[in-house]
N, C-alpha and C. Protein backbone atom coordinates (compact mmCIF):
# COMPACT_ATOMS: atom_id res chain seq x y z
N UNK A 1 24.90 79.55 39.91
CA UNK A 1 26.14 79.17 40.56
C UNK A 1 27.19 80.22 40.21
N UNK A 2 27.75 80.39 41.46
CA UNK A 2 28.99 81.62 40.95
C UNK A 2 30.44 81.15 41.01
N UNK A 3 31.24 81.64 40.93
CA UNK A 3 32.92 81.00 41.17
C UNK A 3 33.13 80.15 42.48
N UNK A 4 32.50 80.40 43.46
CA UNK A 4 32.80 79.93 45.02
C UNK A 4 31.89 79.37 45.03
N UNK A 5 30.70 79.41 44.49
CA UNK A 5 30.07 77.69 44.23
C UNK A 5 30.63 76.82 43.51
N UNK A 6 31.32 77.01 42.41
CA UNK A 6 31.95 76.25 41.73
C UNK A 6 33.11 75.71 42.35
N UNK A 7 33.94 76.37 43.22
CA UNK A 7 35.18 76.01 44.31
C UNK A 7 34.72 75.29 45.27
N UNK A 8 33.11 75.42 45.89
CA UNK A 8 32.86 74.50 46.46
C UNK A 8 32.87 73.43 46.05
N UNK A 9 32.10 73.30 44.82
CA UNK A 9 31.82 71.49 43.94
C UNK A 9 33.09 71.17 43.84
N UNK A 10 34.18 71.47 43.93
CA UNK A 10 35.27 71.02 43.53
C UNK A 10 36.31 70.43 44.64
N UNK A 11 35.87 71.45 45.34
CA UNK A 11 36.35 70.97 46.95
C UNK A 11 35.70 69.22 47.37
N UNK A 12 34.62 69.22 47.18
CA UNK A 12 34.28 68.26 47.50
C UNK A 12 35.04 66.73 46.60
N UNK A 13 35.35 66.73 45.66
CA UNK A 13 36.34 65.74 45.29
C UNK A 13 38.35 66.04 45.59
N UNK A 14 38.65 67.04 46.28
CA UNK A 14 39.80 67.51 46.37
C UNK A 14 40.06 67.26 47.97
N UNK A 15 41.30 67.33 48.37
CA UNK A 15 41.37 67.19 49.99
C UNK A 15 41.62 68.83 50.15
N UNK A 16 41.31 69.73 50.17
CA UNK A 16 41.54 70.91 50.32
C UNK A 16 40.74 72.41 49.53
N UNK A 17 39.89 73.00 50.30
CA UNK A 17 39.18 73.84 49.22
C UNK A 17 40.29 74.84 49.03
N UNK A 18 41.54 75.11 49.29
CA UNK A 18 42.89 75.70 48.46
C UNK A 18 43.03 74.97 47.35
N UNK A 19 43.19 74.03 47.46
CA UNK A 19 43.61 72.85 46.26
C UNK A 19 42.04 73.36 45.10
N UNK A 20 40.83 73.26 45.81
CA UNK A 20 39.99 73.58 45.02
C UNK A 20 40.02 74.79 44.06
N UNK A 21 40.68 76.19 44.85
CA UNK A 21 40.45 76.92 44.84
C UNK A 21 41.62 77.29 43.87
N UNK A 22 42.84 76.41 43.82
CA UNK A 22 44.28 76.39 42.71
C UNK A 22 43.67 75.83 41.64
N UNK A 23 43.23 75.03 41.51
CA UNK A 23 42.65 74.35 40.48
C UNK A 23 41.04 74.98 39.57
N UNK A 24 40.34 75.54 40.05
CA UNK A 24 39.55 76.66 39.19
C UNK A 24 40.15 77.49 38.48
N UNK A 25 41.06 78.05 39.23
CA UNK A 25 41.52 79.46 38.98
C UNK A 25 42.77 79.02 37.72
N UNK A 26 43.36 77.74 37.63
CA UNK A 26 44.05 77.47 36.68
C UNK A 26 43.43 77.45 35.89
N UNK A 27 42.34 76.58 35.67
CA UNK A 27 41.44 76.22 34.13
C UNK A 27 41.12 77.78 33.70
N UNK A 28 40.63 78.62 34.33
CA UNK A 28 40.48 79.46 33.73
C UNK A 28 41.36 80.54 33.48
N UNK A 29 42.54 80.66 34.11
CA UNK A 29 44.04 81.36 33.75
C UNK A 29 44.24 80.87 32.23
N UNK A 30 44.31 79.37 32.17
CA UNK A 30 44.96 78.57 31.18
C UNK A 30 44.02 79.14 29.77
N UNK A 31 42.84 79.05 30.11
CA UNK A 31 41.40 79.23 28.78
C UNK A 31 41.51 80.82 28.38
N UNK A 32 41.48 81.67 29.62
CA UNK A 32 42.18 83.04 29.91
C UNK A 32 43.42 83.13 28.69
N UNK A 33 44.68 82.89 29.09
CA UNK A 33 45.37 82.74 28.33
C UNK A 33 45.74 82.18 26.27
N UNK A 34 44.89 81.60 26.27
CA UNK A 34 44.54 80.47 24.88
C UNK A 34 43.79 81.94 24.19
N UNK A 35 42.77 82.33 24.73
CA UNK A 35 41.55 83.45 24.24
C UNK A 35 42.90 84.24 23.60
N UNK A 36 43.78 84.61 24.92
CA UNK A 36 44.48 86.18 24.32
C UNK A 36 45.42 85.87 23.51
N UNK A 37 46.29 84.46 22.94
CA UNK A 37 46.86 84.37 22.13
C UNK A 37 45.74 83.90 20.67
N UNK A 38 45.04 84.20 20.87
CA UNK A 38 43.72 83.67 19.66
C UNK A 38 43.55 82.41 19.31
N UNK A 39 43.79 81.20 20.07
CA UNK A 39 43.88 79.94 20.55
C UNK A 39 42.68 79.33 20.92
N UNK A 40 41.95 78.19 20.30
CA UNK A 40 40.78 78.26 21.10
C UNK A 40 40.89 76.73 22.08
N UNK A 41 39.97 76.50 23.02
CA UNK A 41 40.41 75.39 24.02
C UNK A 41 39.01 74.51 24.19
N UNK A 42 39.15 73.36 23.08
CA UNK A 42 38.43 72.52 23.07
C UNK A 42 38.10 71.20 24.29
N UNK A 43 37.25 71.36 24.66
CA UNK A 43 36.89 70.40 26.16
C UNK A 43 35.80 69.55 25.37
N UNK A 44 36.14 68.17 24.89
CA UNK A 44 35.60 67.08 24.25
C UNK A 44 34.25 67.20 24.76
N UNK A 45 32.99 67.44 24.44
CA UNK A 45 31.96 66.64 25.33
C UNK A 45 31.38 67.65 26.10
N UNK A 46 31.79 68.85 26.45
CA UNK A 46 31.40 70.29 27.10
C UNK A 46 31.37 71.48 25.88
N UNK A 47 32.55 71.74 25.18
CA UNK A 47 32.34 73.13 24.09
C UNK A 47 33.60 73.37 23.73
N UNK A 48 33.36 74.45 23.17
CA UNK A 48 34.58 75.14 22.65
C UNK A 48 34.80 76.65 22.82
N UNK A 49 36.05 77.14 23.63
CA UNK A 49 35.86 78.79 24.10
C UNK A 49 36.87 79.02 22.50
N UNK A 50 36.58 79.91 21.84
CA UNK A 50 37.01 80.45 20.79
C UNK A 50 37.26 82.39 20.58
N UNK A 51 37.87 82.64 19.98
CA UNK A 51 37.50 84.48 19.87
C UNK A 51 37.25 84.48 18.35
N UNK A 52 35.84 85.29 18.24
CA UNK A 52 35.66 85.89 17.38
C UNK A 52 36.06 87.42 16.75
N UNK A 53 35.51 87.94 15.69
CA UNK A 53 36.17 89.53 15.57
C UNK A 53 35.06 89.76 15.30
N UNK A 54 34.44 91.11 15.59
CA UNK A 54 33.52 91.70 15.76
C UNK A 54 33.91 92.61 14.70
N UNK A 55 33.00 92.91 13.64
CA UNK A 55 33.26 93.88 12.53
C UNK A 55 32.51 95.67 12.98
N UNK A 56 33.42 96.20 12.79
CA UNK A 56 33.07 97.86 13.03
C UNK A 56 31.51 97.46 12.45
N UNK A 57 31.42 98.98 13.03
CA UNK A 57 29.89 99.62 12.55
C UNK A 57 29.03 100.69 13.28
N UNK A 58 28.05 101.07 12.54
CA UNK A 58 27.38 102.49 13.31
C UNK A 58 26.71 102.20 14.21
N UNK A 59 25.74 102.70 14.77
CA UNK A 59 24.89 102.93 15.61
C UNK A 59 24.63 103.84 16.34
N UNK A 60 23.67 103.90 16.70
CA UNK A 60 22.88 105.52 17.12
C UNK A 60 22.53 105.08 19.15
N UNK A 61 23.61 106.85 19.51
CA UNK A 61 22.98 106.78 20.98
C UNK A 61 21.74 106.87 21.56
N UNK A 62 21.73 106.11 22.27
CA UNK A 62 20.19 106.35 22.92
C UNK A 62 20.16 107.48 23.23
N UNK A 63 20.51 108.21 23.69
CA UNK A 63 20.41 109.39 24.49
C UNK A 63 19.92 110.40 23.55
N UNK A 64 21.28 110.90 22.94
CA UNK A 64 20.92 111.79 22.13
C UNK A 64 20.32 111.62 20.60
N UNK A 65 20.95 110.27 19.72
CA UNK A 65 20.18 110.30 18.30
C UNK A 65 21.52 109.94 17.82
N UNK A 66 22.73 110.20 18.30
CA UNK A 66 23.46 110.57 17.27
C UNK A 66 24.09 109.70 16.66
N UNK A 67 25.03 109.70 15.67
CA UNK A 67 25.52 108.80 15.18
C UNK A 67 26.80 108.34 15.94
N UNK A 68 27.12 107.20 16.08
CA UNK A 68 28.62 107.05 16.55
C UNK A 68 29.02 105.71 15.90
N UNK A 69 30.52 105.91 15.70
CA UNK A 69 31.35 104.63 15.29
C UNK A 69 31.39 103.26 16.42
N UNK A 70 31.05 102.28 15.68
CA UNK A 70 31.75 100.65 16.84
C UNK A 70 32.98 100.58 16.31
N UNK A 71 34.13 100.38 16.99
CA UNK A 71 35.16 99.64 16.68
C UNK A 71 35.04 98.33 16.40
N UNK A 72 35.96 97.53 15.51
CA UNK A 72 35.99 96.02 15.22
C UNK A 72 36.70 95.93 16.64
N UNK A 73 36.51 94.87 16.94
CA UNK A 73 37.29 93.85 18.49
C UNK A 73 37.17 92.53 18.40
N UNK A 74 37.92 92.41 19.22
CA UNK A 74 37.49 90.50 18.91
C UNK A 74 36.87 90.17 20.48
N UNK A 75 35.61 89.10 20.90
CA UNK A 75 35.08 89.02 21.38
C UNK A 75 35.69 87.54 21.90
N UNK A 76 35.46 86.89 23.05
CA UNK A 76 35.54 85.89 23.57
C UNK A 76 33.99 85.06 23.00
N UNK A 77 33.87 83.94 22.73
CA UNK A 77 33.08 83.08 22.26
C UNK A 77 32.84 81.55 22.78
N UNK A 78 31.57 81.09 22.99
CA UNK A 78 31.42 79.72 23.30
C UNK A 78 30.66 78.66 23.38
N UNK A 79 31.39 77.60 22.28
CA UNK A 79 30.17 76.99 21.56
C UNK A 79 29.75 75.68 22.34
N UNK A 80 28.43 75.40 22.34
CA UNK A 80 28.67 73.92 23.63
C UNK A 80 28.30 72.86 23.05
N UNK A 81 29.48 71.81 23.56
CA UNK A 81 29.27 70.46 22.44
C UNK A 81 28.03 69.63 22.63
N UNK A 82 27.95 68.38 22.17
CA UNK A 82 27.06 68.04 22.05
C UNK A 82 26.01 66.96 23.20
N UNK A 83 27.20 66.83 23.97
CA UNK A 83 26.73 66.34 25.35
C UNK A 83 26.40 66.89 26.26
N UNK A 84 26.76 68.81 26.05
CA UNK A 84 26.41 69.37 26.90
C UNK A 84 24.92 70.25 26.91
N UNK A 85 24.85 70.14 25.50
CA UNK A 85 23.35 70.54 24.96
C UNK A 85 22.40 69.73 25.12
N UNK A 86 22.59 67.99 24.69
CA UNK A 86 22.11 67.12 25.75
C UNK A 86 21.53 67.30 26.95
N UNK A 87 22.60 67.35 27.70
CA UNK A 87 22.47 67.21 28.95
C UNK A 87 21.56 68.60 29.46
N UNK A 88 21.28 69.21 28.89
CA UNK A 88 20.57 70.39 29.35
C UNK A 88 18.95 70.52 28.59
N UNK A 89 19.00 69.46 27.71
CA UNK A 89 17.28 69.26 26.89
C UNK A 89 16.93 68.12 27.67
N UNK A 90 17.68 67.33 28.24
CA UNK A 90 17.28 66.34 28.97
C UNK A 90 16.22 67.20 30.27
N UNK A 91 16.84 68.24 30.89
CA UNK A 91 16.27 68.62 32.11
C UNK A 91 15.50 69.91 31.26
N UNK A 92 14.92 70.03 30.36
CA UNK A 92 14.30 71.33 29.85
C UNK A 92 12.83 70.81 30.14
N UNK A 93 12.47 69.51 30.05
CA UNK A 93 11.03 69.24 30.46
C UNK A 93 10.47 68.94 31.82
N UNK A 94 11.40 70.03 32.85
CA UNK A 94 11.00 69.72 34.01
C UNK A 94 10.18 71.00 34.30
């Protein structure tokens, strides 16, 4: 499923796939937003989007061998609660 599948499913409980289409794009502006102030946005029953920091370190190019530096960064993260892990072992024995 991609974004405009997802605007579809949403359309279908909304009177308007605009309305659908305001309302995706908020949740994820809003979660968007939470990430870049280092905020994380807990959805009871689905997960948790969090940022982690990614610690420097080496590693070698494929290409050539060589050595090069990673920068530390902080990464977007997301952990899924427990109904939603559920809900996805439920359909793993199909």
């Amino acid at each position: 499923m991609n974004k405009a599948d997802l605007v579809n499913e949403v359309a279908r409980v909304t009177d308007t796939r605009k309305e659908a289409q305001t309302a995706v794009d908020s949740v994820f502006d809003t979660i968007t937003n939470a990430l870049k102030e280092k905020d994380q946005v807990t959805v009871v029953g689905f997960g948790t989007f969090k940022v982690s920091n990614r610690k420097a370190g080496t590693d070698r190019n494929p290409m050539t061998g060589e050595a090069i530096t990673i920068n530390a960064r902080n990464v977007p993260r997301f952990v899924a609660g427990k109904a939603l892990k559920d809900a996805v072992e439920e359909n793993s024995g199909e």
